[in-house]
Protein backbone atom coordinates (compact mmCIF):
# COMPACT_ATOMS: atom_id res chain seq x y z
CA UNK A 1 34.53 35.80 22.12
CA UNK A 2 35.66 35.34 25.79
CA UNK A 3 38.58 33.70 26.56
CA UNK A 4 37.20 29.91 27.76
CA UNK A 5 39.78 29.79 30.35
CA UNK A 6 39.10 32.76 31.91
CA UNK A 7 35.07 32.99 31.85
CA UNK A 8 35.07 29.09 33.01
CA UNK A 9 37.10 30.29 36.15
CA UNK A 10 34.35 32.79 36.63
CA UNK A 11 31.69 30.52 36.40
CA UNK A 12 33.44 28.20 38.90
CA UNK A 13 34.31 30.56 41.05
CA UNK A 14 30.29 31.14 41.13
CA UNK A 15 29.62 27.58 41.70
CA UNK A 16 32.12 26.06 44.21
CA UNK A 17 31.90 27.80 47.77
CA UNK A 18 35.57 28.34 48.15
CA UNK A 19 36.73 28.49 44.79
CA UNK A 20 38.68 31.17 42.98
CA UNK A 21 41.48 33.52 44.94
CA UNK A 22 39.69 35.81 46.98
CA UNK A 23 37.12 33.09 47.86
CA UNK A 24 34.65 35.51 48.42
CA UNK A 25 31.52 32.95 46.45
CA UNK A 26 29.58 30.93 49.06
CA UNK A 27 26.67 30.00 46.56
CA UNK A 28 27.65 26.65 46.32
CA UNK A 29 24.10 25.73 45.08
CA UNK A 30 25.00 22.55 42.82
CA UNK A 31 27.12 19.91 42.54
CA UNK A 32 28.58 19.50 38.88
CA UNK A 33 29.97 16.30 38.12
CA UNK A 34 32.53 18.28 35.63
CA UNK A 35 34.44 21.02 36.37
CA UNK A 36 37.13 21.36 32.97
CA UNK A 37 36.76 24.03 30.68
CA UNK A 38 35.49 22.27 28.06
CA UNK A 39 32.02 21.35 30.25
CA UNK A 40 31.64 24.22 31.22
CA UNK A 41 31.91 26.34 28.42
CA UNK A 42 28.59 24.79 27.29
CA UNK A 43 26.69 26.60 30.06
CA UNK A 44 29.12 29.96 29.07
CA UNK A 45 28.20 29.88 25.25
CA UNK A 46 24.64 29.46 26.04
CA UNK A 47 23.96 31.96 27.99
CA UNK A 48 26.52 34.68 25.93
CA UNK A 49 29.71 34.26 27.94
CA UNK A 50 27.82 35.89 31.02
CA UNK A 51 28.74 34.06 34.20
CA UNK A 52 25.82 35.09 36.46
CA UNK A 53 23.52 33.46 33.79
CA UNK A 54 25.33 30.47 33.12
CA UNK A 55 25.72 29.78 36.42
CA UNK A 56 21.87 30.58 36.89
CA UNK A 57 21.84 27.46 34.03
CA UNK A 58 24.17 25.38 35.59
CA UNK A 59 22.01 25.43 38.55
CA UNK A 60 18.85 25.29 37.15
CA UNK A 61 20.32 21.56 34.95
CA UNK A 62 21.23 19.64 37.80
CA UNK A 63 18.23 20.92 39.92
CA UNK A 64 16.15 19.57 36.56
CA UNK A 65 18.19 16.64 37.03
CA UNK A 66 17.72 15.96 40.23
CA UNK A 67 13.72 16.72 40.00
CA UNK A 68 13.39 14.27 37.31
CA UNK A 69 16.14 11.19 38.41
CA UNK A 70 14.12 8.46 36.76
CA UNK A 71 15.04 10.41 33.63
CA UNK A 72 18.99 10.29 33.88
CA UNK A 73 19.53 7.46 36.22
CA UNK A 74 20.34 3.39 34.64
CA UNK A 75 19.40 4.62 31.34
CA UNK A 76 21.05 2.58 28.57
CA UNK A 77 21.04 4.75 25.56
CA UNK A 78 20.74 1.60 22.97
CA UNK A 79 17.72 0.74 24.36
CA UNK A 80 15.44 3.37 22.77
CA UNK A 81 15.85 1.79 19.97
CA UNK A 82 12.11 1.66 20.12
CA UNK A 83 12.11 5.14 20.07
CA UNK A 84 14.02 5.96 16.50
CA UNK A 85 11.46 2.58 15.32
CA UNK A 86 8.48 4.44 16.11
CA UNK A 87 9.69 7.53 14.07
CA UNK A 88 7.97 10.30 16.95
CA UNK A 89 11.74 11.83 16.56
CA UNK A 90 14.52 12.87 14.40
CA UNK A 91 17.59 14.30 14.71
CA UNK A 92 18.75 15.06 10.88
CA UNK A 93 22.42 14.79 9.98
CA UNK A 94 22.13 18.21 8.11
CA UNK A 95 21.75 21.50 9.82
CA UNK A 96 19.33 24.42 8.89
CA UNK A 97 20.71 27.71 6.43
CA UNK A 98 22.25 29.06 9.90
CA UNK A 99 24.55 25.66 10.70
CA UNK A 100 21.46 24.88 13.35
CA UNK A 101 21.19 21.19 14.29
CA UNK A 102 16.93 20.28 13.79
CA UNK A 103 14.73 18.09 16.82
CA UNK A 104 11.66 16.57 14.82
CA UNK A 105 8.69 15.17 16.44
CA UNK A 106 5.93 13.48 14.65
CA UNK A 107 3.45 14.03 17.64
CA UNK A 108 0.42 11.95 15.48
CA UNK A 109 3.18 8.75 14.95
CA UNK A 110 3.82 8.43 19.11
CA UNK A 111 1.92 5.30 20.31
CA UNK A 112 2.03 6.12 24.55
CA UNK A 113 1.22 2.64 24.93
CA UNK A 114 4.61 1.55 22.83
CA UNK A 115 6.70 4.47 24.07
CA UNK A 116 6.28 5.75 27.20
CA UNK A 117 6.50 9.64 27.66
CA UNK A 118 9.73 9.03 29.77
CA UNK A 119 11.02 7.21 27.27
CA UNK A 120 10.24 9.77 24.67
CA UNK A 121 12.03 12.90 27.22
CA UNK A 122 14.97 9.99 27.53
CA UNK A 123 15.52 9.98 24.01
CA UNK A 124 15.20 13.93 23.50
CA UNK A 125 17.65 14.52 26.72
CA UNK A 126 20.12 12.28 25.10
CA UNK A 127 20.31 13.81 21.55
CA UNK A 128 20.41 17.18 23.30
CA UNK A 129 23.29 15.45 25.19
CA UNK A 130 25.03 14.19 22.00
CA UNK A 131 24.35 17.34 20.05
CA UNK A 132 26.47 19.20 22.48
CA UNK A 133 29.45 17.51 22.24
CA UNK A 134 29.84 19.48 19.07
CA UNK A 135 31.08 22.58 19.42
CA UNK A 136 29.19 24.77 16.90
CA UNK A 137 25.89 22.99 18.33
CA UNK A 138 26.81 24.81 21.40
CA UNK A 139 27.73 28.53 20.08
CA UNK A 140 24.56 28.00 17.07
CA UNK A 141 22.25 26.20 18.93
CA UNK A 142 18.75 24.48 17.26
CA UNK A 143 15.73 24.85 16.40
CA UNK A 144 12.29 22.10 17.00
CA UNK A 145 9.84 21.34 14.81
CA UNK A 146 6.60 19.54 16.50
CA UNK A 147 4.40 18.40 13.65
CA UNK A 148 0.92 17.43 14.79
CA UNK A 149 -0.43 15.64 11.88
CA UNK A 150 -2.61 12.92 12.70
CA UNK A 151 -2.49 13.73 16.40
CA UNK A 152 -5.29 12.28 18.67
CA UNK A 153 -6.73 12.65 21.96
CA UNK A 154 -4.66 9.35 23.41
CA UNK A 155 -1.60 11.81 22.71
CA UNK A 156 -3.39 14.96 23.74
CA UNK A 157 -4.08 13.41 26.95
CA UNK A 158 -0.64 12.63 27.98
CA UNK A 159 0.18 16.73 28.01
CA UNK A 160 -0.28 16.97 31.73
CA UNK A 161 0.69 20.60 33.13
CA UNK A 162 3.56 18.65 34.67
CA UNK A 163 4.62 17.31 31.93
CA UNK A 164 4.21 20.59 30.28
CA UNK A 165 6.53 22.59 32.42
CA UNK A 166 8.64 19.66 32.09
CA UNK A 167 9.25 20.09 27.95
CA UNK A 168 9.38 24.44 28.72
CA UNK A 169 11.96 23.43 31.49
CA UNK A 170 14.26 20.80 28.86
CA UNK A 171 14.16 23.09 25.81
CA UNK A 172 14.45 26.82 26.92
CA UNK A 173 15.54 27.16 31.00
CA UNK A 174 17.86 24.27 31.90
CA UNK A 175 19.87 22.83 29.37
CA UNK A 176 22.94 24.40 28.16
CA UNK A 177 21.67 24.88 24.76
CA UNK A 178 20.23 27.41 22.86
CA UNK A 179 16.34 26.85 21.13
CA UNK A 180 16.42 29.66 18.45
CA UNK A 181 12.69 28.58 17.17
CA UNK A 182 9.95 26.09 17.92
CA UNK A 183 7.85 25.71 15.32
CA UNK A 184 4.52 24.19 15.42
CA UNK A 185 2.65 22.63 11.83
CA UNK A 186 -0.20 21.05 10.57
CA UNK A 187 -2.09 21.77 13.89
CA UNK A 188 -5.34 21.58 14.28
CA UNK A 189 -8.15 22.58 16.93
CA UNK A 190 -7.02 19.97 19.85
CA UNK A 191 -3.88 21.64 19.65
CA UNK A 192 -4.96 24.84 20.73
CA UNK A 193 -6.40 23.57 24.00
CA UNK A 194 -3.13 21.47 24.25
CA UNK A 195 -1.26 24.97 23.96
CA UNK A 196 -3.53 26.16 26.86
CA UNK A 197 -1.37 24.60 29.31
CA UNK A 198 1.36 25.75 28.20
CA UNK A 199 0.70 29.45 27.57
CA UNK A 200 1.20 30.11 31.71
CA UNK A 201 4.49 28.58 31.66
CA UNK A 202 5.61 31.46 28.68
CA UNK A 203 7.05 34.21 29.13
CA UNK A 204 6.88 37.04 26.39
CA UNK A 205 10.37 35.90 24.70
CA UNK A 206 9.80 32.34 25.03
CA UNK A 207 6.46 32.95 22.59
CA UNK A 208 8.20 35.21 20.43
CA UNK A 209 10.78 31.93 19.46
CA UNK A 210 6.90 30.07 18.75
CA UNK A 211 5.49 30.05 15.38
CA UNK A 212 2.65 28.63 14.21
CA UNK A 213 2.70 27.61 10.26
CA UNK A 214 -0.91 25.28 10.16
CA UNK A 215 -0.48 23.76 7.06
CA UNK A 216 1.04 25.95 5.32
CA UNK A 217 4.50 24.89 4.16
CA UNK A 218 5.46 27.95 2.82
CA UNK A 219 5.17 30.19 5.95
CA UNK A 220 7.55 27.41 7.34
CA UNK A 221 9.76 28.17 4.37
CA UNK A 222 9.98 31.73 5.37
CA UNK A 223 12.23 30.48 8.52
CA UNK A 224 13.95 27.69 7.39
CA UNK A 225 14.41 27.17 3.56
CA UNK A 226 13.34 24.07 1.63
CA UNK A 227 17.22 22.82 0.94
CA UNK A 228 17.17 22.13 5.03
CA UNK A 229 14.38 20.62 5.26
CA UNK A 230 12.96 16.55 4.74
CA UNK A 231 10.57 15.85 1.47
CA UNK A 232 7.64 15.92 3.79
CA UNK A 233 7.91 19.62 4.37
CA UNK A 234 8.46 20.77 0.91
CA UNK A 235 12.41 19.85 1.10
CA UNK A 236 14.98 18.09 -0.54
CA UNK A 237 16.14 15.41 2.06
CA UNK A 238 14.53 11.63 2.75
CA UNK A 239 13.21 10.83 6.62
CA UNK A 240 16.55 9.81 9.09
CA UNK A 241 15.42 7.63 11.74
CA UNK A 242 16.79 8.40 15.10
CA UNK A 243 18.52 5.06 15.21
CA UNK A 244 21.40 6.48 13.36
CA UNK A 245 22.89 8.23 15.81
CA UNK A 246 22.33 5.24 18.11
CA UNK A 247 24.43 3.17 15.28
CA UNK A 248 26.96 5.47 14.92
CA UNK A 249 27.86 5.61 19.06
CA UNK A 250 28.21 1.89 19.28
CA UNK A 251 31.56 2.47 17.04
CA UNK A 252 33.01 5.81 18.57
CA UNK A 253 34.80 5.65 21.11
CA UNK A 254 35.03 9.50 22.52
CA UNK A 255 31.04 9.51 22.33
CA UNK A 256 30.65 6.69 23.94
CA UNK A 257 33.04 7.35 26.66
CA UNK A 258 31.47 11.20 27.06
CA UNK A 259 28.12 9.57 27.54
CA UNK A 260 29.19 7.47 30.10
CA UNK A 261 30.77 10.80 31.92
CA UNK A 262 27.46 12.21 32.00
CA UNK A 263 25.69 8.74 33.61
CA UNK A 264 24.56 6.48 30.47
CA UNK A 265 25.38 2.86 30.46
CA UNK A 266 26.09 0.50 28.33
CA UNK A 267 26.35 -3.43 28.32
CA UNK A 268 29.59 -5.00 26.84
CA UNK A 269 27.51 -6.55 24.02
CA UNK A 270 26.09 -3.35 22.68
CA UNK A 271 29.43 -1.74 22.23
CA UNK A 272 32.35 -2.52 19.09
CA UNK A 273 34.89 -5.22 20.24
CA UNK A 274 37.27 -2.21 19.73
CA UNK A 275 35.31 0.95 21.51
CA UNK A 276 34.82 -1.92 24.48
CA UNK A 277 39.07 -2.54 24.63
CA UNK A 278 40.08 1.14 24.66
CA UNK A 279 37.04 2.04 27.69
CA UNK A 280 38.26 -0.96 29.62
CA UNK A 281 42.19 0.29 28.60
CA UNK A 282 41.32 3.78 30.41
CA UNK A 283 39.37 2.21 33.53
CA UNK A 284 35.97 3.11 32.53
CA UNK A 285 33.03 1.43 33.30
CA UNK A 286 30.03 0.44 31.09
CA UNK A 287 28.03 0.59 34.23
């Protein structure tokens, strides 16, 4: 593996216009709101310690960011709450056979009405966000599973090519993780005109990390084996609600104060007398 050090220096070197010693980089095409080693060797182990690509990445998550403000700006991560309660997304506390954290979306449980589709790419952006302040989450990466059961036509509808290329854009081309496999169960026909928007938006090696099990548990089995896996797929593990990790940052103190680093607020009340003390201690502000 690459030195950290030096390949972050290359990748800032890429990034800041007059950076690095013979200042010969003028691409300054972003403006990161980190520049330490351990940010941006995110962006380095995602895209294999090459720093053309992960600067490519870089680029291509703050111009996502930018595109798509209402997503990252005055979001409070406690509040979707609603979110984890409506059970359209997990994030297990066990990995899969290959140390690979899981993304679970019960498309058929997602009420629009009750959670907005913002709400639902809020929640995703900030367990991606939490997920990577783990470091084997950023060499291993993850995998998604999108079951479909139950799905209707009031969430087919919301699957706007926009909104599309939004969800190609999040998982695969501009965040600095790593989507090993999507894989896509107990569909059903309105799928497959739901997948006709996407198709454009593919390129050959983003559909070769697609696989489509129906309902058949077993070809799911072949990828990621039943030990790694909730009851409702043929595994060994109850449903975690999403809540849990929303629980467990109210008490910790780095998360918290890493999520605030990237733009997430919090009010006072919503925080651990203690996590509160030490945040205030280090002149950092809920929002």
């Amino acid at each position: 593996m690459a030195p950290s050090g030096a390949s972050a220096q290359a990748v800032t070197s890429l990034l800041l216009p007059d950076w690095g010693l013979n200042r010969r980089s003028k691409r300054g095409e972003c403006d990161p709101h980190r520049m330490d080693d351990e940010f941006l060797i995110r962006f380095l182990r995602a895209r294999h310690f090459i720093p053309q690509r992960a600067h490519r990445l870089m680029v291509n998550y703050y111009r996502f960011k930018q595109e798509n403000s209402e997503l990252f700006e005055d979001v409070y991560p406690l509040k979707l709450r609603h979110v984890g309660d409506s059970n359209v997304l997990a994030v297990p506390p066990y990995h899969d056979q290959n140390g690979r954290r899981l993304l679970i979306y019960r498309i058929g449980c997602w009420d629009p009405k009750a959670v907005p589709i913002d709400d639902l790419f809020r929640a995703t952006i900030l367990a991606m966000e939490l997920g990577m302040l783990e470091q084997r989450n950023q060499i291993l990466g993850g995998l998604a599973i999108f079951d479909l059961a139950d799905i209707g036509t009031q969430q087919a509808w919301q699957i706007t090519p926009s909104i599309a290329n939004k969800i190609v854009k999040l998982l695969v081309s501009c965040f600095p993780a790593t989507t090993h496999a999507i894989h896509i169960i107990n569909h059903s026909w309105l799928f497959d005109k739901m997948y006709n928007i996407f198709k454009p938006l593919l390129n050959s090696t983003m559909r070769s990390k697609i696989f489509f099990h129906g309902y058949d548990l077993k070809s799911l089995h072949q990828h990621i084996n039943p030990e790694h896996l909730p009851e409702r797929y043929g595994g060994v593990w109850p449903d975690y609600s999403y809540t849990i990790w929303l629980e467990s940052l109210k008490k910790n103190y780095a998360v918290a104060k890493a999520m605030i680093s990237c733009g997430y607020k919090f009010h006072e009340e919503e925080l651990s007398p203690e996590v509160v003390k030490k945040l205030k201690e280090d002149d950092v502000r809920l929002s």
